[in-house]
PDB file of N, CA and C in Angstrom:
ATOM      1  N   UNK A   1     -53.012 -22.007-107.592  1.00  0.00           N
ATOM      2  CA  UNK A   1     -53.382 -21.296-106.390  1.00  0.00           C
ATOM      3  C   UNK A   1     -52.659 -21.962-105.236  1.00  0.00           C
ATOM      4  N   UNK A   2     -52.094 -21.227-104.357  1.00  0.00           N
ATOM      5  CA  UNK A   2     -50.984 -21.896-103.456  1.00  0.00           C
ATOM      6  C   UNK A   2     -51.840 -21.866-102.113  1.00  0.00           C
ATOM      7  N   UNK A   3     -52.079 -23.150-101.538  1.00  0.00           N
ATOM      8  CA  UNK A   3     -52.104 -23.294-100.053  1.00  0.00           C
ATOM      9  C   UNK A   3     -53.596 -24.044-100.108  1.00  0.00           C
ATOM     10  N   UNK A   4     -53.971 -23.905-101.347  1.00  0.00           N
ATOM     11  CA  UNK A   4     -55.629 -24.795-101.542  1.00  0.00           C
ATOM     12  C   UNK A   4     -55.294 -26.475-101.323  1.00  0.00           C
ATOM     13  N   UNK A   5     -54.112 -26.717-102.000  1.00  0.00           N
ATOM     14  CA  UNK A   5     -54.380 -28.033-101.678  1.00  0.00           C
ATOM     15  C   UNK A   5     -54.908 -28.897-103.251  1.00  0.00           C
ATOM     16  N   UNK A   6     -54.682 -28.435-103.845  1.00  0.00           N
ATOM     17  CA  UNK A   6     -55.930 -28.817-105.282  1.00  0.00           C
ATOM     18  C   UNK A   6     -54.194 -29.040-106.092  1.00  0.00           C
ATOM     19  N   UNK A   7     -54.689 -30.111-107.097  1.00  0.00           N
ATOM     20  CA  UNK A   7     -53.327 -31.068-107.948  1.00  0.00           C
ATOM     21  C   UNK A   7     -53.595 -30.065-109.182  1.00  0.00           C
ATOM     22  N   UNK A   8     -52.587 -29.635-109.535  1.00  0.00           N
ATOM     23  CA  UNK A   8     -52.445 -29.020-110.751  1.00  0.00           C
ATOM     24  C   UNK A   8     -53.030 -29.673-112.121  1.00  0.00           C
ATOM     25  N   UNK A   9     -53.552 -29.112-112.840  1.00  0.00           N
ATOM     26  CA  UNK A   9     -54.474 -30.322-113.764  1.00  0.00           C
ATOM     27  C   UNK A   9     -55.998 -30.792-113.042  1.00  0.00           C
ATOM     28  N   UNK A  10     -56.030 -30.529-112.812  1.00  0.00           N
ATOM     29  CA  UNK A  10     -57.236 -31.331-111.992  1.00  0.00           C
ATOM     30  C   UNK A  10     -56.819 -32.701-110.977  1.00  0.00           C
ATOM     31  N   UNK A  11     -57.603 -32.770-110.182  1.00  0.00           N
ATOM     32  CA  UNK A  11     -57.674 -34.038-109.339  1.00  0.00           C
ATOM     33  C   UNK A  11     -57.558 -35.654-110.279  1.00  0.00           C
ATOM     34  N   UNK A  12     -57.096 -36.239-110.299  1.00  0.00           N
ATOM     35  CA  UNK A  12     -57.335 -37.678-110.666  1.00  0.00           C
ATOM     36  C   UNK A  12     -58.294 -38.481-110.120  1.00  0.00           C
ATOM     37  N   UNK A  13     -58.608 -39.253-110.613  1.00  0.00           N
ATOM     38  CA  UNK A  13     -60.272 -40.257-110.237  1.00  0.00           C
ATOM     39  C   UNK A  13     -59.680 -41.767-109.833  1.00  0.00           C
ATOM     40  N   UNK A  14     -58.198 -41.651-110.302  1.00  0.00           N
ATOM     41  CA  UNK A  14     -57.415 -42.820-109.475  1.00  0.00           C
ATOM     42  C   UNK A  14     -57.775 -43.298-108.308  1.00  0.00           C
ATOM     43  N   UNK A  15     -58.250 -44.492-107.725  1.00  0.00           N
ATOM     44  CA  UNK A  15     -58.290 -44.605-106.728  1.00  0.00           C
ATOM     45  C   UNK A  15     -59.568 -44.194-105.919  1.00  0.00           C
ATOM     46  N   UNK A  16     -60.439 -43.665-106.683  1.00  0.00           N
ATOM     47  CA  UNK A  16     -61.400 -43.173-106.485  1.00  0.00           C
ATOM     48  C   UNK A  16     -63.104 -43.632-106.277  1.00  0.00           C
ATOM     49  N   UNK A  17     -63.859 -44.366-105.538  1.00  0.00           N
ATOM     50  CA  UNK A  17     -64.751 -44.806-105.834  1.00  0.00           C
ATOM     51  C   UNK A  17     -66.101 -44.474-106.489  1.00  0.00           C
ATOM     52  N   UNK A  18     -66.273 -44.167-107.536  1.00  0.00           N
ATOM     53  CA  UNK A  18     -67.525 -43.373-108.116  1.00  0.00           C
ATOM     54  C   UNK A  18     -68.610 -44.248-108.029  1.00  0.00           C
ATOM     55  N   UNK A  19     -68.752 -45.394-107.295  1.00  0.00           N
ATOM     56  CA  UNK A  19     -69.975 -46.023-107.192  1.00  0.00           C
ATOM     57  C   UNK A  19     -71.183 -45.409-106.934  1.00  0.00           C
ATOM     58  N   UNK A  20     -70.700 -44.606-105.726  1.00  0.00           N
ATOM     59  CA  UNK A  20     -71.671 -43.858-104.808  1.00  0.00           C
ATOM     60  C   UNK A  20     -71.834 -42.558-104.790  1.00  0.00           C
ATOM     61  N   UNK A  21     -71.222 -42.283-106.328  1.00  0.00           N
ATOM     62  CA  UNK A  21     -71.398 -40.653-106.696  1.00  0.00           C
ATOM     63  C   UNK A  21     -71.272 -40.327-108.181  1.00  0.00           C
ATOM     64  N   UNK A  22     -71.965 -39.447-108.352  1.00  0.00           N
ATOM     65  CA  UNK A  22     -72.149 -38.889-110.083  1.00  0.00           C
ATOM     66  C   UNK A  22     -71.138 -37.935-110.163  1.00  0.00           C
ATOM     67  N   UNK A  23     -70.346 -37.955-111.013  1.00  0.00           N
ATOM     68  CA  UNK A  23     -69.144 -37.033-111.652  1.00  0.00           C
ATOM     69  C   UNK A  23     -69.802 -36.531-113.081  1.00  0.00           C
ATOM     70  N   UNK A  24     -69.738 -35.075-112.863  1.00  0.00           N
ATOM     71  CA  UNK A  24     -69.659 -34.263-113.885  1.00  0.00           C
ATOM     72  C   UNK A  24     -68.750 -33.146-114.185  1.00  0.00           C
ATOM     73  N   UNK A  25     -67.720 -33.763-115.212  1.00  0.00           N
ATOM     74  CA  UNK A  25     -66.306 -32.461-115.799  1.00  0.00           C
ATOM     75  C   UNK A  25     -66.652 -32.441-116.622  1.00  0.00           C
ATOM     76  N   UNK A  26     -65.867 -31.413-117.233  1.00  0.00           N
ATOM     77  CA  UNK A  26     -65.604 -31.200-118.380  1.00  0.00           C
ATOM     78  C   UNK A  26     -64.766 -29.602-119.058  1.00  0.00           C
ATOM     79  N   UNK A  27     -64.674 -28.642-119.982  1.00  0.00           N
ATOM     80  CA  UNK A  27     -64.049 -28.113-120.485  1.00  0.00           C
ATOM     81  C   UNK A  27     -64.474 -27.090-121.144  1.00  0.00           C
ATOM     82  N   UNK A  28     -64.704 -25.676-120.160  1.00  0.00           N
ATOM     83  CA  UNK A  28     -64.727 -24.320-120.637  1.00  0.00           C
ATOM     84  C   UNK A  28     -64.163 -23.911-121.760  1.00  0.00           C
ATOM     85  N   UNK A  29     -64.929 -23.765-123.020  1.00  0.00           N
ATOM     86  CA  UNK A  29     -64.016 -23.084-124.047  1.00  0.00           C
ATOM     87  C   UNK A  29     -64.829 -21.435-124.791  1.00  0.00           C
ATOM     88  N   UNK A  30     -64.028 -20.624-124.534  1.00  0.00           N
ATOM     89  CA  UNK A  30     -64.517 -19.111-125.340  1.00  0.00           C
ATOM     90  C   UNK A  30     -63.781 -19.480-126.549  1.00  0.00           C
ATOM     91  N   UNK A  31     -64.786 -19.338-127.531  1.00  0.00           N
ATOM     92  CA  UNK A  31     -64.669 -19.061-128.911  1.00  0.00           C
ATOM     93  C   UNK A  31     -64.083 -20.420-129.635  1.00  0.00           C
ATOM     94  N   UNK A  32     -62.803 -20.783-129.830  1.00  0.00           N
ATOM     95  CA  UNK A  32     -61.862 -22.034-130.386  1.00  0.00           C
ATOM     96  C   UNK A  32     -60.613 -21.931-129.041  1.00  0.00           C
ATOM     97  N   UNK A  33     -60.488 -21.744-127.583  1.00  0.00           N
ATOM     98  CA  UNK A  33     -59.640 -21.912-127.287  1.00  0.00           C
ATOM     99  C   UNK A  33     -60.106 -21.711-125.858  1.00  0.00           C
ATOM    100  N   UNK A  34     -59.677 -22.517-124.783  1.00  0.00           N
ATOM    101  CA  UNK A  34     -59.834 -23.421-123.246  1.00  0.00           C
ATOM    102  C   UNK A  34     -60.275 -21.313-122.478  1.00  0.00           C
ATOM    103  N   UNK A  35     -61.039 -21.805-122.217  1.00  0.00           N
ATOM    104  CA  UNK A  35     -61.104 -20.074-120.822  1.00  0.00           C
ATOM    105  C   UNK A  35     -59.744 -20.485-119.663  1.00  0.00           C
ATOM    106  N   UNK A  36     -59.437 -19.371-119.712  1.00  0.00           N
ATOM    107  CA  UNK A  36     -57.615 -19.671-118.943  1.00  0.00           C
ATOM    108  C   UNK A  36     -58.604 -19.049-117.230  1.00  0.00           C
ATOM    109  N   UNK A  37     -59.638 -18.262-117.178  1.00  0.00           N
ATOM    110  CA  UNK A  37     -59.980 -17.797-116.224  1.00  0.00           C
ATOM    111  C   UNK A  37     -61.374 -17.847-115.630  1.00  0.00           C
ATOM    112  N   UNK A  38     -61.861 -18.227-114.634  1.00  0.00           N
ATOM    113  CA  UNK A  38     -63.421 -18.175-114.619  1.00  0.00           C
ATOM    114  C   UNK A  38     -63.860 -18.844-113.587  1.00  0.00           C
ATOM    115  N   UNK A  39     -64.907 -19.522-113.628  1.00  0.00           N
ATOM    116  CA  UNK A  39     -65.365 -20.170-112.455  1.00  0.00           C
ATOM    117  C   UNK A  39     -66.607 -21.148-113.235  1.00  0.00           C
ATOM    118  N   UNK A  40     -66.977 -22.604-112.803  1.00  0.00           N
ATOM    119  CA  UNK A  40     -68.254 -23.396-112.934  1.00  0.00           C
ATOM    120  C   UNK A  40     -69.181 -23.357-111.586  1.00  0.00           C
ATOM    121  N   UNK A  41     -70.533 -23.176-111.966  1.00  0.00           N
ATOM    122  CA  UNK A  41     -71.584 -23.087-110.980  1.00  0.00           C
ATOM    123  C   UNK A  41     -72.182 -23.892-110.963  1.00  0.00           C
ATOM    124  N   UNK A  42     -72.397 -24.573-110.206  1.00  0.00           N
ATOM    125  CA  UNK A  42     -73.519 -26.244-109.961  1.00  0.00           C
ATOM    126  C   UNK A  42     -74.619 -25.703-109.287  1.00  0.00           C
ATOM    127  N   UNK A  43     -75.958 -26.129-110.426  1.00  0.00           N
ATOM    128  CA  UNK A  43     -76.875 -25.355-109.698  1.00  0.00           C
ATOM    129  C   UNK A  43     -78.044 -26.268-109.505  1.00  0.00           C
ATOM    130  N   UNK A  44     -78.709 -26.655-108.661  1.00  0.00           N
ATOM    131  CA  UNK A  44     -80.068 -27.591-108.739  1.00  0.00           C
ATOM    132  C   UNK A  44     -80.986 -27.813-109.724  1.00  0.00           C
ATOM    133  N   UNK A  45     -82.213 -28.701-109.975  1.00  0.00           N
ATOM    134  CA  UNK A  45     -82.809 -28.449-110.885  1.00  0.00           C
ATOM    135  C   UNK A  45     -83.866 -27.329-110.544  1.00  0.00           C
ATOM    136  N   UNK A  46     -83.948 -27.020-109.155  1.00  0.00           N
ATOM    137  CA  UNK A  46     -84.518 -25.329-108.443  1.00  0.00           C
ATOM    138  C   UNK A  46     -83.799 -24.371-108.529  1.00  0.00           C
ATOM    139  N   UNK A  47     -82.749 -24.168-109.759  1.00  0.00           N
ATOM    140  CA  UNK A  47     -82.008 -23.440-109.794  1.00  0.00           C
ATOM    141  C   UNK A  47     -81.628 -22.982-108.955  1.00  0.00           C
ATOM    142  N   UNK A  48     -81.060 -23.209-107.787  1.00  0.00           N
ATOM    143  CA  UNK A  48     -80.368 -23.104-106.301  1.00  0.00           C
ATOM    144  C   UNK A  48     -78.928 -23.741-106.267  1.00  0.00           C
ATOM    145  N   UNK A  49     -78.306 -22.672-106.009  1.00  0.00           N
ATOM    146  CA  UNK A  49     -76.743 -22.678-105.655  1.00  0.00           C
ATOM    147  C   UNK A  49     -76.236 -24.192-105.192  1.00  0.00           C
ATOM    148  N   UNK A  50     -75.055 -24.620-105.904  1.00  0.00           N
ATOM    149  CA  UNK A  50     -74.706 -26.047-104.920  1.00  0.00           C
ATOM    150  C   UNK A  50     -73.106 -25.705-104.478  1.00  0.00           C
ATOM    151  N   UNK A  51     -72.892 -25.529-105.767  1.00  0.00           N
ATOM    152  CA  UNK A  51     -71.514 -25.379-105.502  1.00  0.00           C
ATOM    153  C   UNK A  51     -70.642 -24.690-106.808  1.00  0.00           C
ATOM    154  N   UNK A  52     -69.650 -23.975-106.594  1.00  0.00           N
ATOM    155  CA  UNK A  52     -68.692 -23.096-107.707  1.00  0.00           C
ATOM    156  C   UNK A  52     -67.597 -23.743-107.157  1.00  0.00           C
ATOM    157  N   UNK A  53     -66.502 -24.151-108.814  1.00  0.00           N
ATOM    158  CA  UNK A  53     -64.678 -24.144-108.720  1.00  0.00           C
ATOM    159  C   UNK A  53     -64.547 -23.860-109.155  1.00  0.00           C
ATOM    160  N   UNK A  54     -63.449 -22.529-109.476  1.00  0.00           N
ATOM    161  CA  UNK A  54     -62.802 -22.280-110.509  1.00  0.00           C
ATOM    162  C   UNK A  54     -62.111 -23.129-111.542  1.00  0.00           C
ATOM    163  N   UNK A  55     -62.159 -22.837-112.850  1.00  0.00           N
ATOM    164  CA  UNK A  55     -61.692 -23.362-113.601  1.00  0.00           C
ATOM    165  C   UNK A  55     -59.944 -23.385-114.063  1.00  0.00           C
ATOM    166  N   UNK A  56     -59.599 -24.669-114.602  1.00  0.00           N
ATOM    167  CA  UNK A  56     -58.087 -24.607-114.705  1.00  0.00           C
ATOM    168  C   UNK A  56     -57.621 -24.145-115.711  1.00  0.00           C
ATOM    169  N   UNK A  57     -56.730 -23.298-115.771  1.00  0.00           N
ATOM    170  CA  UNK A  57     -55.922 -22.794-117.141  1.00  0.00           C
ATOM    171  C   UNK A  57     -56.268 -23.207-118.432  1.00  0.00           C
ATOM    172  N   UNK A  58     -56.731 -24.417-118.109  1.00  0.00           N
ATOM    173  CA  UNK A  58     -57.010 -25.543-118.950  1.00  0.00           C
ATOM    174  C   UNK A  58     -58.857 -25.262-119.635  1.00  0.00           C
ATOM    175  N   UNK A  59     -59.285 -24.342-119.179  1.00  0.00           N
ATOM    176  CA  UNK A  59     -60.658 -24.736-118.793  1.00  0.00           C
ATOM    177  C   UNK A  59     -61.426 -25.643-118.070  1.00  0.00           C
ATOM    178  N   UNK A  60     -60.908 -26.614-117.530  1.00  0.00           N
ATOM    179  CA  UNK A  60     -61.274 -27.710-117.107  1.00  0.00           C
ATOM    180  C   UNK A  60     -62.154 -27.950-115.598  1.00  0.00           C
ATOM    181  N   UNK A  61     -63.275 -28.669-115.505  1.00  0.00           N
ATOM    182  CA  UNK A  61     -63.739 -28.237-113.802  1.00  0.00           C
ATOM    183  C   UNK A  61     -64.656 -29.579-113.759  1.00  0.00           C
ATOM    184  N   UNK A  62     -65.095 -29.555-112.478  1.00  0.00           N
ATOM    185  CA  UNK A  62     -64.820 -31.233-111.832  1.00  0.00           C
ATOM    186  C   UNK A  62     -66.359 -31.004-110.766  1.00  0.00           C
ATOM    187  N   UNK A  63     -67.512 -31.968-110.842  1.00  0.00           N
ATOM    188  CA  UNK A  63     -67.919 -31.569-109.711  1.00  0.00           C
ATOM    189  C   UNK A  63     -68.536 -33.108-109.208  1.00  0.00           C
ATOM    190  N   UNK A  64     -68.286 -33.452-107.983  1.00  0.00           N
ATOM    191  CA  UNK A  64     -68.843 -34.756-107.929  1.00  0.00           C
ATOM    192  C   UNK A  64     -70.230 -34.611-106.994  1.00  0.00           C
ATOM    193  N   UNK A  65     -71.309 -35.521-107.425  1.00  0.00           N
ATOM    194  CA  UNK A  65     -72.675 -35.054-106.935  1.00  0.00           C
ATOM    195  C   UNK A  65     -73.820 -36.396-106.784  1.00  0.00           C
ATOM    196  N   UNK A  66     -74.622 -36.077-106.869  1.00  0.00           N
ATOM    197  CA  UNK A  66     -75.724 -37.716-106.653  1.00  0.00           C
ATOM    198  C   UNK A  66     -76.569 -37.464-108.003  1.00  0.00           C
ATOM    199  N   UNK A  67     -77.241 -38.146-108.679  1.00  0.00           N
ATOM    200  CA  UNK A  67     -77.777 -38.732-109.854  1.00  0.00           C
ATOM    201  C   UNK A  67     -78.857 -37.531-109.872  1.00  0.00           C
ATOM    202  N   UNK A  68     -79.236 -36.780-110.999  1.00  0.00           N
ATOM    203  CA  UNK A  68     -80.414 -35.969-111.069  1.00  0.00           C
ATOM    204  C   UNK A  68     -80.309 -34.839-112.025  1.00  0.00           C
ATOM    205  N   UNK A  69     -81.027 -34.043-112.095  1.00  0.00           N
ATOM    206  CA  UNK A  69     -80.610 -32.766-113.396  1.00  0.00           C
ATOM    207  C   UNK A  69     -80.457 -31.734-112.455  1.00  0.00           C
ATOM    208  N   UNK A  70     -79.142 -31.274-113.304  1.00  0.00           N
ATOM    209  CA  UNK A  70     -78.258 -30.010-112.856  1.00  0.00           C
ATOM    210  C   UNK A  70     -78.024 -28.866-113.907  1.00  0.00           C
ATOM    211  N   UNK A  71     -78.156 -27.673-113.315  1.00  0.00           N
ATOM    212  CA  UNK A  71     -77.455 -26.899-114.441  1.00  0.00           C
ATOM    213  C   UNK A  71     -76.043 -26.143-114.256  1.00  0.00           C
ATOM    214  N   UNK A  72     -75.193 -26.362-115.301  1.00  0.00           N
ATOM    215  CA  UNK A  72     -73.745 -25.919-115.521  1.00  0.00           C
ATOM    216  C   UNK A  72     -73.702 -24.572-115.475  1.00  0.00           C
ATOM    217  N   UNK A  73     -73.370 -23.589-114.667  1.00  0.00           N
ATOM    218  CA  UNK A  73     -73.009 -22.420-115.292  1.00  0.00           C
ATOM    219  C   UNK A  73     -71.794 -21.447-115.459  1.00  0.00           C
ATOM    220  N   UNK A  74     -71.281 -21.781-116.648  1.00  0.00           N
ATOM    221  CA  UNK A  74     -69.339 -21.044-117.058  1.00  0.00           C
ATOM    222  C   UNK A  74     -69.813 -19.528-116.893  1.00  0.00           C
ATOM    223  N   UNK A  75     -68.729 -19.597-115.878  1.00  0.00           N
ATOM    224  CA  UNK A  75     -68.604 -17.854-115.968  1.00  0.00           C
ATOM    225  C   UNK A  75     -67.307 -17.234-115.989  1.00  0.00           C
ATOM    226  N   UNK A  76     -67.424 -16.760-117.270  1.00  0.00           N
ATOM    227  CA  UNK A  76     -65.977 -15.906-117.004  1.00  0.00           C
ATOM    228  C   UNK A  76     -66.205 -14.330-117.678  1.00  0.00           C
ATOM    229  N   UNK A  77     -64.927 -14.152-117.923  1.00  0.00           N
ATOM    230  CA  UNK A  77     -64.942 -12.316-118.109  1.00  0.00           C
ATOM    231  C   UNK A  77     -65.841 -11.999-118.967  1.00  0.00           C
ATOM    232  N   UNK A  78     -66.811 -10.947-118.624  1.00  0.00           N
ATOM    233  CA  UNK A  78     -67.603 -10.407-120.188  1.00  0.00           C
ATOM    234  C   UNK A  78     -68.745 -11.397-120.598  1.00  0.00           C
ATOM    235  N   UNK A  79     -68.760 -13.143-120.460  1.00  0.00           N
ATOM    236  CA  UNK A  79     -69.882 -13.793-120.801  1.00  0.00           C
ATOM    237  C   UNK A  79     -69.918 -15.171-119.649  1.00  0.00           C
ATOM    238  N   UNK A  80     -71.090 -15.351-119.959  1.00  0.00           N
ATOM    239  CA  UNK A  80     -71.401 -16.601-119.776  1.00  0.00           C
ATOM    240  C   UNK A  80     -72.352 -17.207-120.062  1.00  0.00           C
ATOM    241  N   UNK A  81     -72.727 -18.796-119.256  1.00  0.00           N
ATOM    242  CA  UNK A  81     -73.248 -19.884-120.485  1.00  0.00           C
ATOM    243  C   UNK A  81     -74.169 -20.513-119.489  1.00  0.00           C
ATOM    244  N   UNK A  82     -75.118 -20.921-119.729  1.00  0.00           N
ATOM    245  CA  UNK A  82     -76.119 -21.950-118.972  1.00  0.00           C
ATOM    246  C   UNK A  82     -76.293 -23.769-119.728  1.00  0.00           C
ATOM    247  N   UNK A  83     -76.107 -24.774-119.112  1.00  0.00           N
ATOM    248  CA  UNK A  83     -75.902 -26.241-119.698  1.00  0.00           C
ATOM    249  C   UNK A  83     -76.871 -26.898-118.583  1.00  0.00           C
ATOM    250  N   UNK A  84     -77.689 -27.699-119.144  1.00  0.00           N
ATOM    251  CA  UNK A  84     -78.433 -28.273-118.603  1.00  0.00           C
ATOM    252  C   UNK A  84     -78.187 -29.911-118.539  1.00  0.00           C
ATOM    253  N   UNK A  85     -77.519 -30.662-117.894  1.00  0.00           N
ATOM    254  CA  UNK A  85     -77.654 -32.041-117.760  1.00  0.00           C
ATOM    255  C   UNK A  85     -77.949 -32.871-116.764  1.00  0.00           C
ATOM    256  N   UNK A  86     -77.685 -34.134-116.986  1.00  0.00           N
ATOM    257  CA  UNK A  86     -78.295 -35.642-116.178  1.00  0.00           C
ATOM    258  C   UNK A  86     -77.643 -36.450-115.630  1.00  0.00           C
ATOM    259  N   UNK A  87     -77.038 -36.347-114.402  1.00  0.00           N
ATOM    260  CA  UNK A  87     -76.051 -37.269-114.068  1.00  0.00           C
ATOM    261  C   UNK A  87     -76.610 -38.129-113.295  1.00  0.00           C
ATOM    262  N   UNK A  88     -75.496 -39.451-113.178  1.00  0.00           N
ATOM    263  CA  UNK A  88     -75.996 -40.530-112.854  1.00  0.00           C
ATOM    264  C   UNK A  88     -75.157 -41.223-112.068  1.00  0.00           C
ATOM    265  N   UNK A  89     -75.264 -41.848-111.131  1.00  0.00           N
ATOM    266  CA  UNK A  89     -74.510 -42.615-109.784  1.00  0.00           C
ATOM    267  C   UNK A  89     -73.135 -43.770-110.605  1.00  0.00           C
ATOM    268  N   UNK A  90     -72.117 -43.557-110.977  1.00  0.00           N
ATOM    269  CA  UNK A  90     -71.467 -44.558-111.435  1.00  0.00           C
ATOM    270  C   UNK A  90     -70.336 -44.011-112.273  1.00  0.00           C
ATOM    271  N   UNK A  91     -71.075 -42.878-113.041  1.00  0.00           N
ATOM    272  CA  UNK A  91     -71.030 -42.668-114.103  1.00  0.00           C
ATOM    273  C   UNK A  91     -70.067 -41.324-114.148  1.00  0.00           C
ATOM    274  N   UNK A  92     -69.232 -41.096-115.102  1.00  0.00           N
ATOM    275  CA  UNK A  92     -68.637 -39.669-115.441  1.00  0.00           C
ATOM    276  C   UNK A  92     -69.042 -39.242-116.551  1.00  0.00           C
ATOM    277  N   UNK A  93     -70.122 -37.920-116.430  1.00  0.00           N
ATOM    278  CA  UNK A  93     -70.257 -37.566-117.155  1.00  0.00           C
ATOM    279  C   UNK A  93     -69.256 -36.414-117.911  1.00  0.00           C
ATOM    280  N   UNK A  94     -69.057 -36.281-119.011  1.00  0.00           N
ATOM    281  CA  UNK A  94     -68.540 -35.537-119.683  1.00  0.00           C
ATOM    282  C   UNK A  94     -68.860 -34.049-120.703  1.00  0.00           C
ATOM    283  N   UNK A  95     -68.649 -32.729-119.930  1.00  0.00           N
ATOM    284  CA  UNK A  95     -69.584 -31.367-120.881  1.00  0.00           C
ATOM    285  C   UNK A  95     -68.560 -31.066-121.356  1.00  0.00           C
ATOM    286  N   UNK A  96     -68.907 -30.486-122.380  1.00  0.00           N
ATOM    287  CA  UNK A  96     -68.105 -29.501-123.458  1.00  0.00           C
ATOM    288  C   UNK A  96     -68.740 -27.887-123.472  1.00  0.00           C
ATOM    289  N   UNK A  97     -68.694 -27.174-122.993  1.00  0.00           N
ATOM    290  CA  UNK A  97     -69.327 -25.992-122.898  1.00  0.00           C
ATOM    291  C   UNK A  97     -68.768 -25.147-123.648  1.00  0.00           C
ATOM    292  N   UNK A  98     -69.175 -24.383-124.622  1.00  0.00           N
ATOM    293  CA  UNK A  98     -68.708 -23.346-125.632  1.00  0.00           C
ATOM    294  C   UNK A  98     -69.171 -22.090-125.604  1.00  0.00           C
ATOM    295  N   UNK A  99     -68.368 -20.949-125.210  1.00  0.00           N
ATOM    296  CA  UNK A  99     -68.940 -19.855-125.362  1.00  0.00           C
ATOM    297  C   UNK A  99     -68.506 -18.864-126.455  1.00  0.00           C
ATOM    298  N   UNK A 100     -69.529 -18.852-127.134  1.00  0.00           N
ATOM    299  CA  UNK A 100     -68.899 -18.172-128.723  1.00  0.00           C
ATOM    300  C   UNK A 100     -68.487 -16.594-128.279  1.00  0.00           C
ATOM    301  N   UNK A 101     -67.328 -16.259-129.068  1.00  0.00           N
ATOM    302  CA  UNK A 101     -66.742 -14.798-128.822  1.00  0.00           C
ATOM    303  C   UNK A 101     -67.695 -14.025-129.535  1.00  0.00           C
TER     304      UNK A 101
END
């Protein structure tokens, strides 16, 4: 996407201080192969909106946040997926989200 500003691949954590923040990525996949198109939804544990990025070619999506339960939600063409996890101040967490064809 041209003029966003965003590193092809995702952002790097180089240089990055995650002391003071919970990282949760990870990797959209429909069926056996990465969603080329879509979007991730960060949603509270009040199921309340935080934040959406689209996902990379790659499937891949990035959200950095403070320690607590969140839910994931992949959305792309035709389906999507609800993931429930626990992030934690330090820490990168890592999802694998699968949406069967």
């Amino acid at each position: 996407m041209s003029g966003c500003g965003a590193v092809v691949g995702g952002v790097s954590l180089d240089n990055i201080d995650i002391s003071t923040q919970a990282v949760i990525q990870g990797v959209i996949t429909y069926g056996d192969v990465p969603a080329s198109v879509g979007y991730a939804r960060l949603l509270d544990r009040n199921d309340e909106f935080v934040a959406e990025v689209p996902i990379s070619k790659q499937g891949e999506f990035r959200f950095f946040t403070v320690s607590g339960d969140w839910t994931i939600v992949a959305l792309i063409p035709g389906s999507n997926s609800r993931t429930q996890v626990t992030a934690e101040l330090g820490k990168v967490l890592d999802v694998d989200i699968v949406i069967p064809k």
